[in-house]
C-alpha atoms as a PDB file:
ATOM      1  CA  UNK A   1     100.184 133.983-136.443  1.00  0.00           C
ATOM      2  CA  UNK A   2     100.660 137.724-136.455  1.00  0.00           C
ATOM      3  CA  UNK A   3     101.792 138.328-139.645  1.00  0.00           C
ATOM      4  CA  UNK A   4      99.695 140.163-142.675  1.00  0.00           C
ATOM      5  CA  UNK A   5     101.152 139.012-145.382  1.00  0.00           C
ATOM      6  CA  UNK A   6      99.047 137.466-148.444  1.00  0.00           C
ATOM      7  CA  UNK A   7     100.141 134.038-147.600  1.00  0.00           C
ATOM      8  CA  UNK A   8     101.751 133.921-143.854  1.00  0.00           C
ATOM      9  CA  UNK A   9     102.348 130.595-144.089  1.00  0.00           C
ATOM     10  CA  UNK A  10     104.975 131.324-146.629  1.00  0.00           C
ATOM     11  CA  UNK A  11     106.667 134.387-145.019  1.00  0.00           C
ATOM     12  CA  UNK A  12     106.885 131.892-142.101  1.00  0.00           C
ATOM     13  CA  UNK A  13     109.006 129.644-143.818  1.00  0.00           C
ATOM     14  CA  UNK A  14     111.880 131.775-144.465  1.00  0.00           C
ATOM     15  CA  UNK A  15     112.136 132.627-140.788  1.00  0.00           C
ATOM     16  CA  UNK A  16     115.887 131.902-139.607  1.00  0.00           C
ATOM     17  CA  UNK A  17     116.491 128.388-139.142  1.00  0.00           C
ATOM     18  CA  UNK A  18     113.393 127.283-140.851  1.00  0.00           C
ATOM     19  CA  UNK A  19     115.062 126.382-144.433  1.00  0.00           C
ATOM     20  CA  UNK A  20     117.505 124.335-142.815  1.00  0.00           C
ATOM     21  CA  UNK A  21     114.691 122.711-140.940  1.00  0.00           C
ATOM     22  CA  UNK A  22     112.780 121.755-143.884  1.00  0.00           C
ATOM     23  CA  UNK A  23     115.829 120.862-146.196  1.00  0.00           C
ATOM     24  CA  UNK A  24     116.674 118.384-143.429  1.00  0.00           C
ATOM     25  CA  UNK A  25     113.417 116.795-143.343  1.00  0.00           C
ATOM     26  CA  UNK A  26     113.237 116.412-146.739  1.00  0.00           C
ATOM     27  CA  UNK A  27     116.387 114.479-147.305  1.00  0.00           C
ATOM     28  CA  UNK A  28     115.260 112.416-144.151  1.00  0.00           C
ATOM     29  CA  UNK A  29     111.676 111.481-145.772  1.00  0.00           C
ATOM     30  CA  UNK A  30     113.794 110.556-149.356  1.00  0.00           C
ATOM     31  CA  UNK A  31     116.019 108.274-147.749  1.00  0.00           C
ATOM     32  CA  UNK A  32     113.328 106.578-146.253  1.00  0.00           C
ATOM     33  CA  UNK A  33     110.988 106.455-149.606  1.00  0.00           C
ATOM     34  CA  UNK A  34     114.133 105.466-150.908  1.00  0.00           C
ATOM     35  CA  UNK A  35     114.623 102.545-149.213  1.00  0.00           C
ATOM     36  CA  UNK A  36     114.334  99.234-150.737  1.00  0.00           C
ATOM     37  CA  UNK A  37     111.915  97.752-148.288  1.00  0.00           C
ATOM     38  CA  UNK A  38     109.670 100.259-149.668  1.00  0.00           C
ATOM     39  CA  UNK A  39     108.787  99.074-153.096  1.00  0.00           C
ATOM     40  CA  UNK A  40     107.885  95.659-151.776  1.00  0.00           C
ATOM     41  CA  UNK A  41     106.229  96.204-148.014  1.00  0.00           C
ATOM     42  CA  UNK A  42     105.261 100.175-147.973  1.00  0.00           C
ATOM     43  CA  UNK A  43     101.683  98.729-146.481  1.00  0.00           C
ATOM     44  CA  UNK A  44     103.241  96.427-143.717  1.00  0.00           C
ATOM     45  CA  UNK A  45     105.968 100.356-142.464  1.00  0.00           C
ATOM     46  CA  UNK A  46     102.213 102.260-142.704  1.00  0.00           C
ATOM     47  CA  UNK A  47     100.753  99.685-140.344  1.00  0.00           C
ATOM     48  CA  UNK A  48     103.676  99.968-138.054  1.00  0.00           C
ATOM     49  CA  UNK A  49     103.986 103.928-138.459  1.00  0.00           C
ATOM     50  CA  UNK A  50     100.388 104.504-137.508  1.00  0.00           C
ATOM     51  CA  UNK A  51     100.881 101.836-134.312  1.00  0.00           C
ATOM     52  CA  UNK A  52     104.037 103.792-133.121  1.00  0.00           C
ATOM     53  CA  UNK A  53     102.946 107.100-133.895  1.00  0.00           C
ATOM     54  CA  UNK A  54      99.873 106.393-132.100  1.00  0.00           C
ATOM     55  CA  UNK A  55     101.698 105.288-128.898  1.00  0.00           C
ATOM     56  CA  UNK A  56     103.830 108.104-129.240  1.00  0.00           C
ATOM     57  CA  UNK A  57     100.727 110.881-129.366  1.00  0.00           C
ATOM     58  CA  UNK A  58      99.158 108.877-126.358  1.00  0.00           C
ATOM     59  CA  UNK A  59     102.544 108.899-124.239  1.00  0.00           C
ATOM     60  CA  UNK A  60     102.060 113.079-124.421  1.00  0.00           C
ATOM     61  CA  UNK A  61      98.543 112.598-123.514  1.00  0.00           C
ATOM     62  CA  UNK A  62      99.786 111.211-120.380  1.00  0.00           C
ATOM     63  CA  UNK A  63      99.337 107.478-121.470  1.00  0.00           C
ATOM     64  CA  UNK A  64     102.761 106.148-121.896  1.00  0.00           C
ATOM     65  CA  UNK A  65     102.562 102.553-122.713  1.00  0.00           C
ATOM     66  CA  UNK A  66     105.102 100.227-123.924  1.00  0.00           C
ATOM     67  CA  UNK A  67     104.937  99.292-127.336  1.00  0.00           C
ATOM     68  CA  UNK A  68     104.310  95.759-127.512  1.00  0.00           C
ATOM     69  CA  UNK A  69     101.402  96.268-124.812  1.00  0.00           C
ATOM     70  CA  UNK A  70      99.862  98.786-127.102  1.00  0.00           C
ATOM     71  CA  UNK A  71     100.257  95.777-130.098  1.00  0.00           C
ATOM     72  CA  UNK A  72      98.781  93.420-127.731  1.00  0.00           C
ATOM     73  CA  UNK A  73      95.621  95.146-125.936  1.00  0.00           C
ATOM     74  CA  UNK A  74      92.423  94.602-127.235  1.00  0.00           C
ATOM     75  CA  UNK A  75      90.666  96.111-124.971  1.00  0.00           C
ATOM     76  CA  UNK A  76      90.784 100.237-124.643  1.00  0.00           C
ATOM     77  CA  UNK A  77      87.578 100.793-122.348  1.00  0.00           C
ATOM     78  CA  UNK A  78      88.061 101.376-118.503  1.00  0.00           C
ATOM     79  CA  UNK A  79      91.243 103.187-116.899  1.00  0.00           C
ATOM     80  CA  UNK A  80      91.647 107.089-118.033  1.00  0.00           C
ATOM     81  CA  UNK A  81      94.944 105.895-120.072  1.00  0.00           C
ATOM     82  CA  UNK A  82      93.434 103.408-121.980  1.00  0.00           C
ATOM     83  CA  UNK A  83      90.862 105.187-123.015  1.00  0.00           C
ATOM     84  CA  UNK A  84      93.854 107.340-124.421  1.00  0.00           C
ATOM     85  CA  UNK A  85      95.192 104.864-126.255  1.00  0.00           C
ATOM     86  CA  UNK A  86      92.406 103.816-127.612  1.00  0.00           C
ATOM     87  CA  UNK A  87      91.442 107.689-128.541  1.00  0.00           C
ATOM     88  CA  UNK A  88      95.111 107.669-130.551  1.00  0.00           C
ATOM     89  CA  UNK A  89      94.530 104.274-132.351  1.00  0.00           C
ATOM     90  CA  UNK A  90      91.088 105.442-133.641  1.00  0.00           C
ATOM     91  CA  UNK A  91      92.382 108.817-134.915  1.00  0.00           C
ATOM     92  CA  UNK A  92      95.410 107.428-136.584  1.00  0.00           C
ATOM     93  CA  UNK A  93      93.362 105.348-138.139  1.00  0.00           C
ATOM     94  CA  UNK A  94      90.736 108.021-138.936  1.00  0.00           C
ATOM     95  CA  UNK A  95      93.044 110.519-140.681  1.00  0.00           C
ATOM     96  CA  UNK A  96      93.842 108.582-144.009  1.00  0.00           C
ATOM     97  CA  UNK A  97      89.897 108.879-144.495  1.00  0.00           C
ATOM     98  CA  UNK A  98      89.823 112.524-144.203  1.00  0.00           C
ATOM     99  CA  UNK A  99      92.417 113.605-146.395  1.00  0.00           C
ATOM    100  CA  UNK A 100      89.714 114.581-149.267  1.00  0.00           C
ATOM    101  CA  UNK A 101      87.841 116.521-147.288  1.00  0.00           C
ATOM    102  CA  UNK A 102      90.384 118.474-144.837  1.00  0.00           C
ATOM    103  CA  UNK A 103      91.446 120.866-148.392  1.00  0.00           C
ATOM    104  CA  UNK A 104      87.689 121.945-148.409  1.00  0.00           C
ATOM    105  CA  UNK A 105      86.326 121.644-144.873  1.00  0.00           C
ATOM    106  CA  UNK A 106      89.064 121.896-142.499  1.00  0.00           C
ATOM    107  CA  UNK A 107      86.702 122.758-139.277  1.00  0.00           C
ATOM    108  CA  UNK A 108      84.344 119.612-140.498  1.00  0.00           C
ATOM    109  CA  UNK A 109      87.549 117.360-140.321  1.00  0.00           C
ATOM    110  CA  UNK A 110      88.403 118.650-136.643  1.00  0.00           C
ATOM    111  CA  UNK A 111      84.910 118.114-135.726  1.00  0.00           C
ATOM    112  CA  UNK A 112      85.151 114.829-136.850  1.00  0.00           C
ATOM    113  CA  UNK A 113      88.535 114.243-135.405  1.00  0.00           C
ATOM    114  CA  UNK A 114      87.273 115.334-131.912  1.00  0.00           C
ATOM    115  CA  UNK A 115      84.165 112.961-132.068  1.00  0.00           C
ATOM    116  CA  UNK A 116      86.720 110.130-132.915  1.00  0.00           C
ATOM    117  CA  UNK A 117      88.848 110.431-130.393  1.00  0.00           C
ATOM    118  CA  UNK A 118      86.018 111.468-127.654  1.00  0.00           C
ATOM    119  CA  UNK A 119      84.145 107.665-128.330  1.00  0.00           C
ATOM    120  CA  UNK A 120      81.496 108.708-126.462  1.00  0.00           C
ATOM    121  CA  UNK A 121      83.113 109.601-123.315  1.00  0.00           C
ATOM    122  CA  UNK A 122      82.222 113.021-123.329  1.00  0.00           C
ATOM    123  CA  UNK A 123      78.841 114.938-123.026  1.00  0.00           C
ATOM    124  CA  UNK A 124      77.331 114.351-126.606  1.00  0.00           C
ATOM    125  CA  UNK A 125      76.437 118.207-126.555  1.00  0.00           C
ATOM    126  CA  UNK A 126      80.106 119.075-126.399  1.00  0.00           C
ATOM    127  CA  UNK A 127      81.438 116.194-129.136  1.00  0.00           C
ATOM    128  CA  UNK A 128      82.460 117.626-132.486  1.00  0.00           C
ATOM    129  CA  UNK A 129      81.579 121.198-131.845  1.00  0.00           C
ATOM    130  CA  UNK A 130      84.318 124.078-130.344  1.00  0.00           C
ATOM    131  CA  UNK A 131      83.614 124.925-126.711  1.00  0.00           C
ATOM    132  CA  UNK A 132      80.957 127.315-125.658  1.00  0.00           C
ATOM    133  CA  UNK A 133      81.713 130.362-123.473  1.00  0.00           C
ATOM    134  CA  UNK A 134      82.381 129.261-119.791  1.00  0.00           C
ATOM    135  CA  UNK A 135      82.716 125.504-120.444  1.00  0.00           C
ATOM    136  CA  UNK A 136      85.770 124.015-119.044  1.00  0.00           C
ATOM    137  CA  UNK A 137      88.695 122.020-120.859  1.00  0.00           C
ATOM    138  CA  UNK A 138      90.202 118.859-119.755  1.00  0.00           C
ATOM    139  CA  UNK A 139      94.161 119.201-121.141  1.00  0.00           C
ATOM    140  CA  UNK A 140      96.865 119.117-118.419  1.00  0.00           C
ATOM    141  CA  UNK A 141      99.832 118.971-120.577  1.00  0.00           C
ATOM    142  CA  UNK A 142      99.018 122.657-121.607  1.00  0.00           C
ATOM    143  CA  UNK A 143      98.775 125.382-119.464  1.00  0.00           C
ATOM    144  CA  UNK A 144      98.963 128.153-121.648  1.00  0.00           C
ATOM    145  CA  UNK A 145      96.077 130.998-120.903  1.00  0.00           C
ATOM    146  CA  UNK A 146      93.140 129.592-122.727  1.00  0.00           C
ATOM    147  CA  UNK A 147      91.472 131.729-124.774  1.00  0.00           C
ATOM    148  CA  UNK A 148      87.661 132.768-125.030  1.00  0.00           C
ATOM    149  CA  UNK A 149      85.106 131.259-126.829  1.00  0.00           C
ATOM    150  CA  UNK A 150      84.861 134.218-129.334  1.00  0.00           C
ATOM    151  CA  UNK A 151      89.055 134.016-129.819  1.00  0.00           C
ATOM    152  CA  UNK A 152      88.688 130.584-130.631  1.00  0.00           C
ATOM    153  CA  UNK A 153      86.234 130.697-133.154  1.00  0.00           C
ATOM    154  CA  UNK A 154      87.672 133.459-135.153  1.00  0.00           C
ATOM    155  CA  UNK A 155      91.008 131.663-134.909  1.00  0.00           C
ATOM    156  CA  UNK A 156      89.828 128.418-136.482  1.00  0.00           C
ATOM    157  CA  UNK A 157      87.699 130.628-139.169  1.00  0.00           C
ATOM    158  CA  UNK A 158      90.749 131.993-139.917  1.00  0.00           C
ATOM    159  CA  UNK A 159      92.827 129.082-140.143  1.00  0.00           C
ATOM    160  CA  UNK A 160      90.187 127.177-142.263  1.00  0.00           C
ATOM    161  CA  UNK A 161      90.830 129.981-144.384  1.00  0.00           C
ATOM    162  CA  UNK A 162      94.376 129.861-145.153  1.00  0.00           C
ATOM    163  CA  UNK A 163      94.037 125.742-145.619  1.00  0.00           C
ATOM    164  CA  UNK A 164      91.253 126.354-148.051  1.00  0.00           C
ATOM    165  CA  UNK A 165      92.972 129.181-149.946  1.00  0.00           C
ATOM    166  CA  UNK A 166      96.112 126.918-150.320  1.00  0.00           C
ATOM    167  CA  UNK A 167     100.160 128.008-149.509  1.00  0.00           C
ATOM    168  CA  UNK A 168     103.611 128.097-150.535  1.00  0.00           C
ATOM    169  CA  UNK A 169     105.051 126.957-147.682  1.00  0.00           C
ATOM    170  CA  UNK A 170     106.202 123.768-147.092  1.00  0.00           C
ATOM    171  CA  UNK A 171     104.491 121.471-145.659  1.00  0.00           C
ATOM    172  CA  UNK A 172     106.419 120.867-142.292  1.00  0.00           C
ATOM    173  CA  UNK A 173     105.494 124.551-141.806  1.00  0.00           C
ATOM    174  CA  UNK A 174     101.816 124.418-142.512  1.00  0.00           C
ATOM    175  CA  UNK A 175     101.748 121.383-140.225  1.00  0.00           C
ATOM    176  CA  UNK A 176     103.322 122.956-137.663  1.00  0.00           C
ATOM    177  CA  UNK A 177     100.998 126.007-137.384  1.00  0.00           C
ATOM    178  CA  UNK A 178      98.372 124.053-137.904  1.00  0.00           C
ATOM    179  CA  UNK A 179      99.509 121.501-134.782  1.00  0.00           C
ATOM    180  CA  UNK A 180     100.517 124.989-132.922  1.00  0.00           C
ATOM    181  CA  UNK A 181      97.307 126.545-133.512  1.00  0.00           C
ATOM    182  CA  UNK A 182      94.859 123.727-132.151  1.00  0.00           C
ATOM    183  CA  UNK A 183      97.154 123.601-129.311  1.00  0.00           C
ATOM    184  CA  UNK A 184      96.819 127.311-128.268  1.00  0.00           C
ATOM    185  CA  UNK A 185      93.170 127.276-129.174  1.00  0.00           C
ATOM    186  CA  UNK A 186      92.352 124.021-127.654  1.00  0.00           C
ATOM    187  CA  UNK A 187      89.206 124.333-129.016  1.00  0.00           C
ATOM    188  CA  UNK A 188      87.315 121.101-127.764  1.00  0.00           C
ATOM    189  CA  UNK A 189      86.706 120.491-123.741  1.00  0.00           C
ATOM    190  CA  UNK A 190      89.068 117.435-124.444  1.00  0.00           C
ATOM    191  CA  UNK A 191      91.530 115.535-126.670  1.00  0.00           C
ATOM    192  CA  UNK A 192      92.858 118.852-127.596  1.00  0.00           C
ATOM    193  CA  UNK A 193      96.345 117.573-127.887  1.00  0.00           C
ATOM    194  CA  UNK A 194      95.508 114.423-129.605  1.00  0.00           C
ATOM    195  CA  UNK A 195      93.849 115.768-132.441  1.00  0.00           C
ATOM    196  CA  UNK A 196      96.110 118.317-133.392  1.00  0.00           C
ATOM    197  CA  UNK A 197      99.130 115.861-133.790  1.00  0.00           C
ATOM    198  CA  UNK A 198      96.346 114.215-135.904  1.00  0.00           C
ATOM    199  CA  UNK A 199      96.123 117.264-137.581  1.00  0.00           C
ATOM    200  CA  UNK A 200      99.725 117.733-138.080  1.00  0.00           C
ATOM    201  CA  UNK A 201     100.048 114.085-139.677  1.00  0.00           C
ATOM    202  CA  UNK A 202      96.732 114.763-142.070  1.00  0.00           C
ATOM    203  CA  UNK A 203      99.004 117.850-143.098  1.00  0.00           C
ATOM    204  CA  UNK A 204     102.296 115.575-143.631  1.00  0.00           C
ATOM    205  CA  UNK A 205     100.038 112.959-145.876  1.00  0.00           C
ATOM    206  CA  UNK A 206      97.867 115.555-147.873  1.00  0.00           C
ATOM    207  CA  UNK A 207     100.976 117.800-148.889  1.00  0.00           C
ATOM    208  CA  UNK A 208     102.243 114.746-150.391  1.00  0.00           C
ATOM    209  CA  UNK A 209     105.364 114.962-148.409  1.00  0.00           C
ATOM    210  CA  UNK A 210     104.670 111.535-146.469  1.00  0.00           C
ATOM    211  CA  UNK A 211     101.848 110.489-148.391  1.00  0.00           C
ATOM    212  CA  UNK A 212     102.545 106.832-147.334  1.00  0.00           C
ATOM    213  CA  UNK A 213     102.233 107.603-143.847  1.00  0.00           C
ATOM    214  CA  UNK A 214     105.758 106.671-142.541  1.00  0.00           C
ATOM    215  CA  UNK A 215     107.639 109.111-140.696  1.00  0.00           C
ATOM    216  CA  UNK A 216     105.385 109.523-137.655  1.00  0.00           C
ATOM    217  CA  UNK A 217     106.144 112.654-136.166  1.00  0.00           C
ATOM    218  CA  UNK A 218     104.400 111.780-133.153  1.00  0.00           C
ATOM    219  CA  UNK A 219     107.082 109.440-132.285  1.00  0.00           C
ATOM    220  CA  UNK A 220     109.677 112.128-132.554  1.00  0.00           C
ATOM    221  CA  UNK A 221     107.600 114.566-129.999  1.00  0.00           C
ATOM    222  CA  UNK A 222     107.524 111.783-127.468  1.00  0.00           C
ATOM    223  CA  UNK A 223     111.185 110.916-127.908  1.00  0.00           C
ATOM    224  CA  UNK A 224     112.309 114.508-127.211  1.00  0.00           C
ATOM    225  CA  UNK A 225     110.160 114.135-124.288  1.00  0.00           C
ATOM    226  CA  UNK A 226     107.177 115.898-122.978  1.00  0.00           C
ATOM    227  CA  UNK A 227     108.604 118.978-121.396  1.00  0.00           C
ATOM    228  CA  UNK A 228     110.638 119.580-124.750  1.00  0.00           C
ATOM    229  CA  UNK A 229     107.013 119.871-126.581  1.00  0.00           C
ATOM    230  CA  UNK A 230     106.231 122.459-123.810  1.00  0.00           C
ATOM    231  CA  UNK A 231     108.699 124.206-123.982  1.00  0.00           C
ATOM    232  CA  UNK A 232     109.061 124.500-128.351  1.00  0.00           C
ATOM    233  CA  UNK A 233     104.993 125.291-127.648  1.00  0.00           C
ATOM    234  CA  UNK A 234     105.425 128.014-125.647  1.00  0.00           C
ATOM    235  CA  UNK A 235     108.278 129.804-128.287  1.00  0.00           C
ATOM    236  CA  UNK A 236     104.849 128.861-130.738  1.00  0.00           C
ATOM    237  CA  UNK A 237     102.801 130.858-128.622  1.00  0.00           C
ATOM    238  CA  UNK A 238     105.121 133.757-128.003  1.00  0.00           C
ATOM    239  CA  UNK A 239     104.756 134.961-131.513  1.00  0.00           C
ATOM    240  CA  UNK A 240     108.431 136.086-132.127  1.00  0.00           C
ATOM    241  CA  UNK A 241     109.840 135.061-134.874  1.00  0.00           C
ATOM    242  CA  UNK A 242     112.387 132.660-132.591  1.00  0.00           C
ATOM    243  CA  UNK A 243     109.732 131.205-130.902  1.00  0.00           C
ATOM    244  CA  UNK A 244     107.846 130.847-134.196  1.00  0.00           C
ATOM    245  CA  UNK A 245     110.882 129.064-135.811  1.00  0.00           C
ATOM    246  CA  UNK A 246     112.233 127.168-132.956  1.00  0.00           C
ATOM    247  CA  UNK A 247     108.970 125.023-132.806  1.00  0.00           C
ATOM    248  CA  UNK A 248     108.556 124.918-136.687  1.00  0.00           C
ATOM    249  CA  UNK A 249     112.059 123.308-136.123  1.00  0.00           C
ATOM    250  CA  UNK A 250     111.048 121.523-132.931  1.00  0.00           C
ATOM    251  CA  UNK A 251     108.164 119.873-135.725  1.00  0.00           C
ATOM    252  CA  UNK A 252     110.894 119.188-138.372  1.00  0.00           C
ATOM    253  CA  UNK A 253     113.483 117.344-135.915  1.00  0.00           C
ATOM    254  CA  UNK A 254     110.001 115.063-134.346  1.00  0.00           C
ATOM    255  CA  UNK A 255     109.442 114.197-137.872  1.00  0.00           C
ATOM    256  CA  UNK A 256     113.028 113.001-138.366  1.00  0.00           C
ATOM    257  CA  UNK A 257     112.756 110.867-135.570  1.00  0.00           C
ATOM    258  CA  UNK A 258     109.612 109.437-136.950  1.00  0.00           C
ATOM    259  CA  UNK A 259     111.820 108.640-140.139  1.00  0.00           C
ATOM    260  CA  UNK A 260     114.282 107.319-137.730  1.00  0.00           C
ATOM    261  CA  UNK A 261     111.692 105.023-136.624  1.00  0.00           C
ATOM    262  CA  UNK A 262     110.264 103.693-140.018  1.00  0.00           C
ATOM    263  CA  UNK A 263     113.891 102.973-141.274  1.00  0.00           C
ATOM    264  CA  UNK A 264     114.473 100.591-138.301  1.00  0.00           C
ATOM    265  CA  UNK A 265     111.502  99.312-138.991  1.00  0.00           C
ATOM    266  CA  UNK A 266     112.651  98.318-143.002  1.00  0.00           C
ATOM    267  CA  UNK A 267     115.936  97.401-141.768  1.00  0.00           C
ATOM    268  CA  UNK A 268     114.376  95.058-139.363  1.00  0.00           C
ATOM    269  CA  UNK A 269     111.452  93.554-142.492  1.00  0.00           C
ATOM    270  CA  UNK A 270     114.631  93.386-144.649  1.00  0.00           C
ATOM    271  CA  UNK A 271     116.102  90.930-142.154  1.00  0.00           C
ATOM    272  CA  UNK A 272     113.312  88.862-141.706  1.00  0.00           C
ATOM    273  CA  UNK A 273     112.538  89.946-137.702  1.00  0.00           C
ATOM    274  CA  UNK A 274     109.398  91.920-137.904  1.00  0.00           C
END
């Protein structure tokens, strides 16, 4: 984010492309509010949402499990992935309950986030709390240059800032640069990834632009595939207004997919088969 302006968030969100982005995701999330499942069975398309969005945030992690066996498993201890999937199930979960808070304490939310989603499998030194200078981070997907201990702190300070302060930009942008941020910061020795598409849905629900929960946008990110996410990341970290927009837009088109997703879902209640 190397823009001054009084609100950056805003001046982001007139960035070529980036209108059209959230204009389109709007009309996406209406249609789905709007449809007539909705007004009887919202609960049952949250439960479903939060399932698929969670197998969609592990599948980046590395943990890319068919649906039905992510419905089915019990048991998350044990192998590396499903202790993944279990990290994604506990922070979907997780992230209706911080919604209060993340307006007024956005670094106590990641903390918590990152303590979630760690379930005791890291050091309990280095759960909840950004890394320290010379300690080591576990996140293959990402290998953008990682940035010091110092860098990272003053980042997050600054990004609690602009949550607390509040924007005028939409919210597919602030959850964007708020997903972008964690990413380049990765400011945990693990689950980096996973808690900043948290992030990014805590963002979605709080700006009251999904605040049912339905349009998963971490099912969108896995459907345009890992290497897409990459490669929209890197534009993020770039700077440039292209790269800035083209994963603001990368953001907007996961969370269309996750709208995608929730409608099949009400077409399929409306039928009777789910």
């Amino acid at each position: 984010m190397s823009t001054t302006a009084s609100d950056p968030l805003a001046t982001l969100g007139s960035l070529p492309g980036v209108p059209d982005a959230v204009d389109s995701v709007r009309k996406a999330v209406d249609r789905v509010y709007g449809h007539r499942v909705m007004r009887r069975r919202s609960n049952e398309v949250t439960a479903e949402a939060a399932l698929r969005g969670s197998r969609g945030s592990a599948a980046l992690a590395g943990a890319d499990w068919n649906l039905e066996e992510v419905r089915r498993r019990t048991d998350f201890s044990g192998e590396d992935e499903a202790r993944t999937v279990g990290a994604a199930l506990r922070l979907t979960a997780e992230a209706g309950q911080l919604l209060s808070i993340w307006r007024q304490s956005p670094l106590r939310v990641l903390a918590r986030l990152h303590l979630v989603a760690a379930g005791g499998a890291a050091p309990d030194d280095a759960v909840g709390r950004p890394r320290l200078a010379g300690e080591s981070v576990d996140e293959p997907l990402i290998e953008a240059p990682l940035p010091g201990a110092d860098e990272v702190a003053g980042r997050l300070e600054g990004l609690s800032q602009l949550i607390i302060a509040g924007t005028a930009a939409p919210a597919l942008v602030t959850a964007a640069v708020v997903h972008g941020e964690l990413l380049a910061l990765r400011p945990f020795g693990s689950h980096n990834g996973l808690v900043a598409r948290t992030a990014e849905r805590i963002v979605l629900i709080g700006s009251g632009l999904d605040p049912k929960s339905i349009c998963p946008a971490e099912v969108g990110h896995a459907e345009q595939g890992r290497a897409a996410y990459v490669a929209a990341f890197e534009g993020y970290t770039t700077g440039t207004p292209e790269g800035l927009a083209a994963w603001i837009a990368h953001c907007g088109r996961s969370v269309e997919l996750g709208v995608r997703e929730s409608t099949a879902v009400c077409e399929a209640l409306q039928r009777g088969a789910a």
